[in-house]
N, C-alpha and C. Protein backbone atom coordinates (compact mmCIF):
# COMPACT_ATOMS: atom_id res chain seq x y z
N UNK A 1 71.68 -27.74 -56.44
CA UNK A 1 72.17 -27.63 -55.07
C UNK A 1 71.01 -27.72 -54.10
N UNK A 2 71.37 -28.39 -52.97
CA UNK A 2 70.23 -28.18 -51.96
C UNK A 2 70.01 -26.89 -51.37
N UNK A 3 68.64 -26.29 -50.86
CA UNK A 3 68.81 -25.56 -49.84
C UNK A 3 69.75 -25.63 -48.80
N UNK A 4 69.93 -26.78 -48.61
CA UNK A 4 71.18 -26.15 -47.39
C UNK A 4 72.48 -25.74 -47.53
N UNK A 5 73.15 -26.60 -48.85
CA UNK A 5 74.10 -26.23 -49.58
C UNK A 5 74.09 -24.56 -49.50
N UNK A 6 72.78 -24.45 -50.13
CA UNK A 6 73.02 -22.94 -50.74
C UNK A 6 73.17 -22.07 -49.54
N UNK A 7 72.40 -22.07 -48.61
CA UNK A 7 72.18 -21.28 -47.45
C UNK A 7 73.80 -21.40 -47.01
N UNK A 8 74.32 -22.38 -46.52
CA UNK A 8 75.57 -21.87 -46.41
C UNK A 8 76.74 -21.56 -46.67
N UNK A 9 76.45 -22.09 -48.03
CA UNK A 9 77.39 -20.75 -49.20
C UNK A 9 76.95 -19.50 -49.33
N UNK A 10 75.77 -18.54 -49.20
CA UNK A 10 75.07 -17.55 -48.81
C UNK A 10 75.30 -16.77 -47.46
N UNK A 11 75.60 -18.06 -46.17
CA UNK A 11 76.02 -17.32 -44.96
C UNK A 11 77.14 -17.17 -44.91
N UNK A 12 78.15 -18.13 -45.64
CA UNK A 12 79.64 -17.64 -45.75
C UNK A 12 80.08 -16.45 -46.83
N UNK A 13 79.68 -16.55 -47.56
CA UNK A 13 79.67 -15.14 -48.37
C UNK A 13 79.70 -13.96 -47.57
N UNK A 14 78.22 -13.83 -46.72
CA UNK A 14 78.26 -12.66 -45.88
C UNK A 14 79.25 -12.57 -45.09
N UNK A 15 79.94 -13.60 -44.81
CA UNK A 15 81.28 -12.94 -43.81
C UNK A 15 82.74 -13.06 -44.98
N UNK A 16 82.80 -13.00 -46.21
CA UNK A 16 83.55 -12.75 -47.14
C UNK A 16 83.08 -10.88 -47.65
N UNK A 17 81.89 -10.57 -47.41
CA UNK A 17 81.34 -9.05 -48.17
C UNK A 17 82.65 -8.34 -47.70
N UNK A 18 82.23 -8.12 -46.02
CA UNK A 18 83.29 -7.02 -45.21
C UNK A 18 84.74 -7.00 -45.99
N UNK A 19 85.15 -8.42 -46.39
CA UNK A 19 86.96 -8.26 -46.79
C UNK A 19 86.81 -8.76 -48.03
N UNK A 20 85.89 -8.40 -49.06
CA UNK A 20 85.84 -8.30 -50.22
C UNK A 20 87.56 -7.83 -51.04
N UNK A 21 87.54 -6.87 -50.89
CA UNK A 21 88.99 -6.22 -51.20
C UNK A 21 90.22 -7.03 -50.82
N UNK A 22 90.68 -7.42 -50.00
CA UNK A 22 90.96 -8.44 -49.27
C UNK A 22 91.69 -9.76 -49.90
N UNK A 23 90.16 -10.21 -50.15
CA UNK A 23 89.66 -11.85 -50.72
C UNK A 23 89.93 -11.29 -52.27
N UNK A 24 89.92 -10.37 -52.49
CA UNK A 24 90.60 -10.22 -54.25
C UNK A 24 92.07 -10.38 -54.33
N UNK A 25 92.07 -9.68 -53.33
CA UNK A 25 93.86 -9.46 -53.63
C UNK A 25 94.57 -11.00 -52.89
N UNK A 26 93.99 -11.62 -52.07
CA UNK A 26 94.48 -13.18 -51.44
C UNK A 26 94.44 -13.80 -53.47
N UNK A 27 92.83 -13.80 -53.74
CA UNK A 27 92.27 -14.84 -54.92
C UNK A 27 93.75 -14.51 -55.96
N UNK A 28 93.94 -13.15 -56.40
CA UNK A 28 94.52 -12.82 -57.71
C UNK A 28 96.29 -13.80 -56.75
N UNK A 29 96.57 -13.38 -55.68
CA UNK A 29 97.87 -13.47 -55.70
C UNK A 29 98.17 -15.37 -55.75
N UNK A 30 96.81 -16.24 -55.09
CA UNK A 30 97.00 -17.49 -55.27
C UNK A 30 97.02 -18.31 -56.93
N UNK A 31 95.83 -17.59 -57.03
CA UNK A 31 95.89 -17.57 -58.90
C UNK A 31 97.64 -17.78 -59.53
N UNK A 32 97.74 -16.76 -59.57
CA UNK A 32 99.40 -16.47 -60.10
C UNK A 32 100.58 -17.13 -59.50
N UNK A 33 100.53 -17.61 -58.28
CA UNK A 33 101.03 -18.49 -57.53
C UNK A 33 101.03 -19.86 -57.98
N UNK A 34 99.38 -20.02 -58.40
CA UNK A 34 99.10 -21.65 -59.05
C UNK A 34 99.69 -21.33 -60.36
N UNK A 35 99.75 -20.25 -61.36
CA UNK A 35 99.98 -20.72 -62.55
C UNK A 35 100.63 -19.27 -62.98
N UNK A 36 101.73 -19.51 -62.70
CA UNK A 36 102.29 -17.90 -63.49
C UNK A 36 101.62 -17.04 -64.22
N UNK A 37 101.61 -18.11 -65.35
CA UNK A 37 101.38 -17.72 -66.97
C UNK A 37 99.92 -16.68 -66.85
N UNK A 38 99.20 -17.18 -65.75
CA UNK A 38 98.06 -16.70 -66.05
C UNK A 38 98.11 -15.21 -65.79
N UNK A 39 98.95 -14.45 -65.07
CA UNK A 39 98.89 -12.84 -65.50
C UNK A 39 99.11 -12.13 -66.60
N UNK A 40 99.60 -13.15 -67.57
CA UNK A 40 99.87 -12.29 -68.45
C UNK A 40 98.45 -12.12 -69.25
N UNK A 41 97.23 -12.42 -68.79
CA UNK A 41 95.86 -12.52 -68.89
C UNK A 41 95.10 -11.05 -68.95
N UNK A 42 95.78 -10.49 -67.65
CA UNK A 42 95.29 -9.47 -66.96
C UNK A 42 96.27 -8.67 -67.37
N UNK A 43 95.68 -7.63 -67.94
CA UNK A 43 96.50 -6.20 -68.14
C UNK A 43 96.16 -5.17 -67.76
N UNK A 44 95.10 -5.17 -66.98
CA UNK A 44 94.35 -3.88 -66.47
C UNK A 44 94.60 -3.70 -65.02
N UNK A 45 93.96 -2.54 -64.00
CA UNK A 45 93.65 -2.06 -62.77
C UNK A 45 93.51 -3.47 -62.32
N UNK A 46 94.07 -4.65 -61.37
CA UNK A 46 93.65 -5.60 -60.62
C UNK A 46 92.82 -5.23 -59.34
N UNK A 47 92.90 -4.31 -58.58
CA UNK A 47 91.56 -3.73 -58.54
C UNK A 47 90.70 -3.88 -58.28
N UNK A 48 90.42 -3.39 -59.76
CA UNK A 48 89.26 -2.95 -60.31
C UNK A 48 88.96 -4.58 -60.52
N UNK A 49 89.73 -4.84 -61.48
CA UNK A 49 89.87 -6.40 -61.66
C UNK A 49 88.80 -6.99 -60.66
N UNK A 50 89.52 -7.25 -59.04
CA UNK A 50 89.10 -7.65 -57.93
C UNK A 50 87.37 -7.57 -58.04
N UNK A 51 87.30 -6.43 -57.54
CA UNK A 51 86.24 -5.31 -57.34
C UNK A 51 85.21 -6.30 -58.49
N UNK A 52 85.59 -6.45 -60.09
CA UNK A 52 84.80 -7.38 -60.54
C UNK A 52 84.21 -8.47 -60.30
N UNK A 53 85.03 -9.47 -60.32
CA UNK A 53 85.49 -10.62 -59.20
C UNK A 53 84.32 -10.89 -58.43
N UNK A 54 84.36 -10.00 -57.42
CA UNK A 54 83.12 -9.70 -56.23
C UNK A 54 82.12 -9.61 -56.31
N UNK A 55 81.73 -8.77 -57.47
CA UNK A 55 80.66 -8.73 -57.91
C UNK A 55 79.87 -9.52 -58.75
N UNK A 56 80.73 -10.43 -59.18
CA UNK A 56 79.94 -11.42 -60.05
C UNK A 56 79.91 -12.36 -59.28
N UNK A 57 80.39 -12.85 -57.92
CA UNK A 57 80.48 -14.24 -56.93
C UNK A 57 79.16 -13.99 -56.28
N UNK A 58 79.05 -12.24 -55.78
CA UNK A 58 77.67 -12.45 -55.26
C UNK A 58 76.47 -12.35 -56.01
N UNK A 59 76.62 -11.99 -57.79
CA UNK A 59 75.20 -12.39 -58.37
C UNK A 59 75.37 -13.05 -58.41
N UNK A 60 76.28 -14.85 -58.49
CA UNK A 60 75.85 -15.95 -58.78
C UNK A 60 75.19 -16.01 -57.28
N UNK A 61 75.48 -16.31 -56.21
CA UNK A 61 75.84 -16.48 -55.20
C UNK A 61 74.32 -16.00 -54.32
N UNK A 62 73.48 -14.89 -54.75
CA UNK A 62 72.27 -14.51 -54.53
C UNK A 62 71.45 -15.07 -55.29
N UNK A 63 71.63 -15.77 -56.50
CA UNK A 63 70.94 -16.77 -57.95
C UNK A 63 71.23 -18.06 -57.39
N UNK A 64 72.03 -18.57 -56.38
CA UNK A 64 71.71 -20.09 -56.31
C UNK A 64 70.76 -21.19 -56.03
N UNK A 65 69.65 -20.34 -56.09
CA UNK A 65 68.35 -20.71 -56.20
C UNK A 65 67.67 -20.63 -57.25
N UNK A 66 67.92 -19.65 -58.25
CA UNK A 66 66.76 -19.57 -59.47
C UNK A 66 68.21 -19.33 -60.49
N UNK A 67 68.73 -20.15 -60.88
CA UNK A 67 70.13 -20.07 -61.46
C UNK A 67 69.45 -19.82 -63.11
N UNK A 68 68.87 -20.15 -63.18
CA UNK A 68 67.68 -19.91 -64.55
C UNK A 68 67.94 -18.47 -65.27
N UNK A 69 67.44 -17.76 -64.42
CA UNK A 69 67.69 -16.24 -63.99
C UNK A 69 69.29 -15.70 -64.41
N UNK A 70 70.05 -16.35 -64.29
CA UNK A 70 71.39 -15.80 -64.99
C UNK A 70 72.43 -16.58 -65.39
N UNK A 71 71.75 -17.97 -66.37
CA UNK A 71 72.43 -18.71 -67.20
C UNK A 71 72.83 -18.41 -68.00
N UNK A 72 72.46 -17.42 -68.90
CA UNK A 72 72.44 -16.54 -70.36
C UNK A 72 73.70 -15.88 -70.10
N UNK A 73 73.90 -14.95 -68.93
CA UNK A 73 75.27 -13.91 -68.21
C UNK A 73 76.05 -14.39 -68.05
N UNK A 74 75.66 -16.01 -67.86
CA UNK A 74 77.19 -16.81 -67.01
C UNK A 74 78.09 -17.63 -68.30
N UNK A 75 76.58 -17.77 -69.72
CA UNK A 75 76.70 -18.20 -70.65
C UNK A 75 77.88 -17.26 -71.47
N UNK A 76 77.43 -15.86 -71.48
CA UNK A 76 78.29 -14.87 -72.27
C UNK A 76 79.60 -14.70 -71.90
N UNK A 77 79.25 -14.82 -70.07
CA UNK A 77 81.00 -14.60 -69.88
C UNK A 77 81.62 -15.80 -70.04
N UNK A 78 81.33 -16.92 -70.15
CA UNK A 78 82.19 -18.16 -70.76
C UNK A 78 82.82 -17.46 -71.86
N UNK A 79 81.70 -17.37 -73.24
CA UNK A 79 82.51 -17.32 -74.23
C UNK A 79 83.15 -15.63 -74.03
N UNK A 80 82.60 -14.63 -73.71
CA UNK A 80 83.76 -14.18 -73.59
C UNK A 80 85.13 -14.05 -72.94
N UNK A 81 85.39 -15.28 -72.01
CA UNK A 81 86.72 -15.52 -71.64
C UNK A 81 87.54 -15.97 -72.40
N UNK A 82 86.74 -16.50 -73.55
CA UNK A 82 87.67 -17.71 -74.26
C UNK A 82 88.45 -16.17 -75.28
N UNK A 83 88.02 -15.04 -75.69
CA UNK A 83 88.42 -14.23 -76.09
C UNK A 83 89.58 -13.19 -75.08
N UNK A 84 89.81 -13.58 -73.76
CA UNK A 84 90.34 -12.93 -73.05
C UNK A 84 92.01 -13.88 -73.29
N UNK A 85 91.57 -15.08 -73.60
CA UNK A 85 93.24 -16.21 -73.67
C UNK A 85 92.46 -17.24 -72.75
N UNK A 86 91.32 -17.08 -71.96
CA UNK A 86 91.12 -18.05 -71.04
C UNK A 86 91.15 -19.91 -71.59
N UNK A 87 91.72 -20.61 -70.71
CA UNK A 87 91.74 -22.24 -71.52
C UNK A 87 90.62 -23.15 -70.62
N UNK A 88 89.99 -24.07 -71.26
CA UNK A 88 89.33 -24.26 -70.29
C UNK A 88 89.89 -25.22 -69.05
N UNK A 89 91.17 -25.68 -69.53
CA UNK A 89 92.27 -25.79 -67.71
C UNK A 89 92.30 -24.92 -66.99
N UNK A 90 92.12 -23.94 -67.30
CA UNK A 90 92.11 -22.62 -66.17
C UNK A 90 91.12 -22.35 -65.45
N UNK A 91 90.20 -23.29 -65.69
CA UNK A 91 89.16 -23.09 -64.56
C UNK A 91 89.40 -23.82 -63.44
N UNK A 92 89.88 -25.06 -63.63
CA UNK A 92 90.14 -25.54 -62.50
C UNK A 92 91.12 -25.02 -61.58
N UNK A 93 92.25 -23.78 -62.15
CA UNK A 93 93.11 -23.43 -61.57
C UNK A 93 92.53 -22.18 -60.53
N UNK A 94 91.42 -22.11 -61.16
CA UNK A 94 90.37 -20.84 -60.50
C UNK A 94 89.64 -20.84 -59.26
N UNK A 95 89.18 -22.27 -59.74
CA UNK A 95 88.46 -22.87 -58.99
C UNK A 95 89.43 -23.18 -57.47
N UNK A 96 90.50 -23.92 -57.38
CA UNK A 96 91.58 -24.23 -56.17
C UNK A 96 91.62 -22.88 -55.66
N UNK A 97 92.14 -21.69 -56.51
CA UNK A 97 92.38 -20.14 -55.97
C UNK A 97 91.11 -20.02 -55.02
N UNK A 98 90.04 -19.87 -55.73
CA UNK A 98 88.73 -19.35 -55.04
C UNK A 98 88.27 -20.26 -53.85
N UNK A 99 88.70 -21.58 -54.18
CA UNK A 99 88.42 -22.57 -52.43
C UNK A 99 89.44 -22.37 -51.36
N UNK A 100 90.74 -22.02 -51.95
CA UNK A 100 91.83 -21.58 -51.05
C UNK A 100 91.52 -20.09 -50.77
N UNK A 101 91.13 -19.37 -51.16
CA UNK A 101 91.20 -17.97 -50.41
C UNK A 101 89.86 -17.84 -49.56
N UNK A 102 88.38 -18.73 -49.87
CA UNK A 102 87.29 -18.52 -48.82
C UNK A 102 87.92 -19.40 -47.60
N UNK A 103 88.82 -20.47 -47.89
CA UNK A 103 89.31 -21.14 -46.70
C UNK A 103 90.17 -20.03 -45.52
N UNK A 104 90.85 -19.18 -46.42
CA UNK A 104 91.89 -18.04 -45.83
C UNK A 104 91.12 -17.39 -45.13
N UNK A 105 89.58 -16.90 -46.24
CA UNK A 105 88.86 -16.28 -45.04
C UNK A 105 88.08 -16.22 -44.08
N UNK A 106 87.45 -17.12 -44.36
CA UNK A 106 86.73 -17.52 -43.27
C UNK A 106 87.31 -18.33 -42.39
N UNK A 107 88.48 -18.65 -42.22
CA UNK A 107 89.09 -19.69 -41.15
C UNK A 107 88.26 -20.88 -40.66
N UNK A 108 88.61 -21.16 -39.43
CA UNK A 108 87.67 -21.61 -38.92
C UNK A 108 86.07 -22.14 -39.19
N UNK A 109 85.41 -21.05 -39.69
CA UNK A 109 84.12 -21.00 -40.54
C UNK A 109 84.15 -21.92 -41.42
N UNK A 110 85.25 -22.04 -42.69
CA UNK A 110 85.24 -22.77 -43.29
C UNK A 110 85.08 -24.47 -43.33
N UNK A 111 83.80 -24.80 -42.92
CA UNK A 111 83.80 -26.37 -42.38
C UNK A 111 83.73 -27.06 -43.54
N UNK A 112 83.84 -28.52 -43.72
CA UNK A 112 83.64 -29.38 -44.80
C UNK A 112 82.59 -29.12 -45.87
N UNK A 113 81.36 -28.61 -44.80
CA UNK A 113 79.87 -28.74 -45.21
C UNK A 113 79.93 -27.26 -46.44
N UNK A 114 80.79 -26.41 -45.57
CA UNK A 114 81.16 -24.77 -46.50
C UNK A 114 81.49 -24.87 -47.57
N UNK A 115 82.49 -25.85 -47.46
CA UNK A 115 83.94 -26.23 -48.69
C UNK A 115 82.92 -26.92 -49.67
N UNK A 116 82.07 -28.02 -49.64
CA UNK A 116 81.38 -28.56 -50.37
C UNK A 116 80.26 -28.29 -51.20
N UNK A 117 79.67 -27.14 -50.23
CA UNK A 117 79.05 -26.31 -51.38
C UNK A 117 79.62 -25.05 -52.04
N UNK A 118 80.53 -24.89 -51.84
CA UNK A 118 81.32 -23.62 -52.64
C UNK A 118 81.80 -24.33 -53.37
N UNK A 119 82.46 -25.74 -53.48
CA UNK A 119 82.89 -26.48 -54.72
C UNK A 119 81.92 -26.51 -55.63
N UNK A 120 80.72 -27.25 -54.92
CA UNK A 120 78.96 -27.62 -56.04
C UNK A 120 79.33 -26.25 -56.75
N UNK A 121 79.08 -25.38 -56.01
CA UNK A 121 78.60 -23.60 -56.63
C UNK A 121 79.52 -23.72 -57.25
N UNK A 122 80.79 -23.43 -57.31
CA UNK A 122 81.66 -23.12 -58.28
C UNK A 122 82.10 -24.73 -59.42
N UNK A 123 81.59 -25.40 -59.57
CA UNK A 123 81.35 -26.60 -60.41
C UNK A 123 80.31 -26.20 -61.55
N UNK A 124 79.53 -25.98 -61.23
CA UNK A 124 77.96 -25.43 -61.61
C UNK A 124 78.44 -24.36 -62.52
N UNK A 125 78.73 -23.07 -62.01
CA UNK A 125 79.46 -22.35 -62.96
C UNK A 125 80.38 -22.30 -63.81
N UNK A 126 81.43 -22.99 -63.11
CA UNK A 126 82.31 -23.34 -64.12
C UNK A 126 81.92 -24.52 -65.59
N UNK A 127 81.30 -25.26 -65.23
CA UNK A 127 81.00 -26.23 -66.29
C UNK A 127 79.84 -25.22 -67.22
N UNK A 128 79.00 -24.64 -66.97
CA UNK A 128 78.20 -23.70 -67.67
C UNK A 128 79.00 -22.73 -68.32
N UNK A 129 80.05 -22.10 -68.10
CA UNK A 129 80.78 -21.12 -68.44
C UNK A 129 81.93 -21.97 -69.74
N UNK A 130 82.20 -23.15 -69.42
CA UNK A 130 82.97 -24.20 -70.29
C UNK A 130 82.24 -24.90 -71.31
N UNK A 131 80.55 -25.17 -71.18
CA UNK A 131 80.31 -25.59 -72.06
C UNK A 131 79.41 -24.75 -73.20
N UNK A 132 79.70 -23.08 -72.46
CA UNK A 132 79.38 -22.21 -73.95
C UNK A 132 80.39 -21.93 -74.39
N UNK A 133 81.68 -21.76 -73.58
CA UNK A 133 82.63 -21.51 -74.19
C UNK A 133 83.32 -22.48 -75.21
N UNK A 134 83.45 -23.55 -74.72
CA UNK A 134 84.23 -24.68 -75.95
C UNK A 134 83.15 -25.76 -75.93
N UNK A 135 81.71 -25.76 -75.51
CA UNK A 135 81.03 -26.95 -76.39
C UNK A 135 80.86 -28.07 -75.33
N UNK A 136 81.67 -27.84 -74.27
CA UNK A 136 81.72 -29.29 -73.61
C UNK A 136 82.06 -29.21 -71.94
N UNK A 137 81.74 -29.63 -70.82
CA UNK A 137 82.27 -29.31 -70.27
C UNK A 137 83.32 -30.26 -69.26
């Protein structure tokens, strides 16, 4: 990703922190919206769930510069999704959720230039997370 990419996936984030809680409960309800099936995934506190969620968007999200630094983390939680039921079609269904709910939140904010690097960013991860999990991405 370029610096600039990153910088303003970094400045839009900061106006996603405040409605963190929020942007979980928009992400989980578009999720399930795009694909039913996929709650039956989740059996726990959604939440808490959320609350996870958040926390792993902004370590990637503070790493989009030295992504080096937490390939191994992004590596493990691949394969351990594939142990959760995760398919690797479901990323892309993740991926639409998570561009549709920073669009929800940031309104306006959300310009082309936003949308395009939150796709890169979430491309990047997702294909890293897909190709420890099944080999390929």
């Amino acid at each position: 990703m370029t610096p600039e990419k990153i910088a303003l996936v970094r400045s839009s984030w900061q106006q996603v922190v405040p409605i963190q809680d929020t942007a979980a409960g928009l992400f989980y309800n578009r999720l399930f919206e795009l694909d039913p099936s996929l709650r039956n995934l989740f059996n726990g506190d959604m939440v808490e769930q959320g609350r996870k969620l958040m926390i792993m968007i902004n370590m990637v999200v503070n790493s989009l510069d030295r992504l080096e630094s937490i390939i191994g983390m992004v590596k493990e939680s691949g394969r351990r999704h594939v142990g959760y039921g995760v398919k690797a079609e479901h990323f892309d269904t993740v991926g639409n959720a998570l561009i549709w709910t920073l669009g929800q939140g940031l309104g306006a904010g959300f310009t082309p230039e936003v949308k395009e690097g939150w796709v890169e960013a979430y491309g990047v991860l997702a294909s890293t997370m897909k190709q420890a999990a099944y080999g390929s991405a």
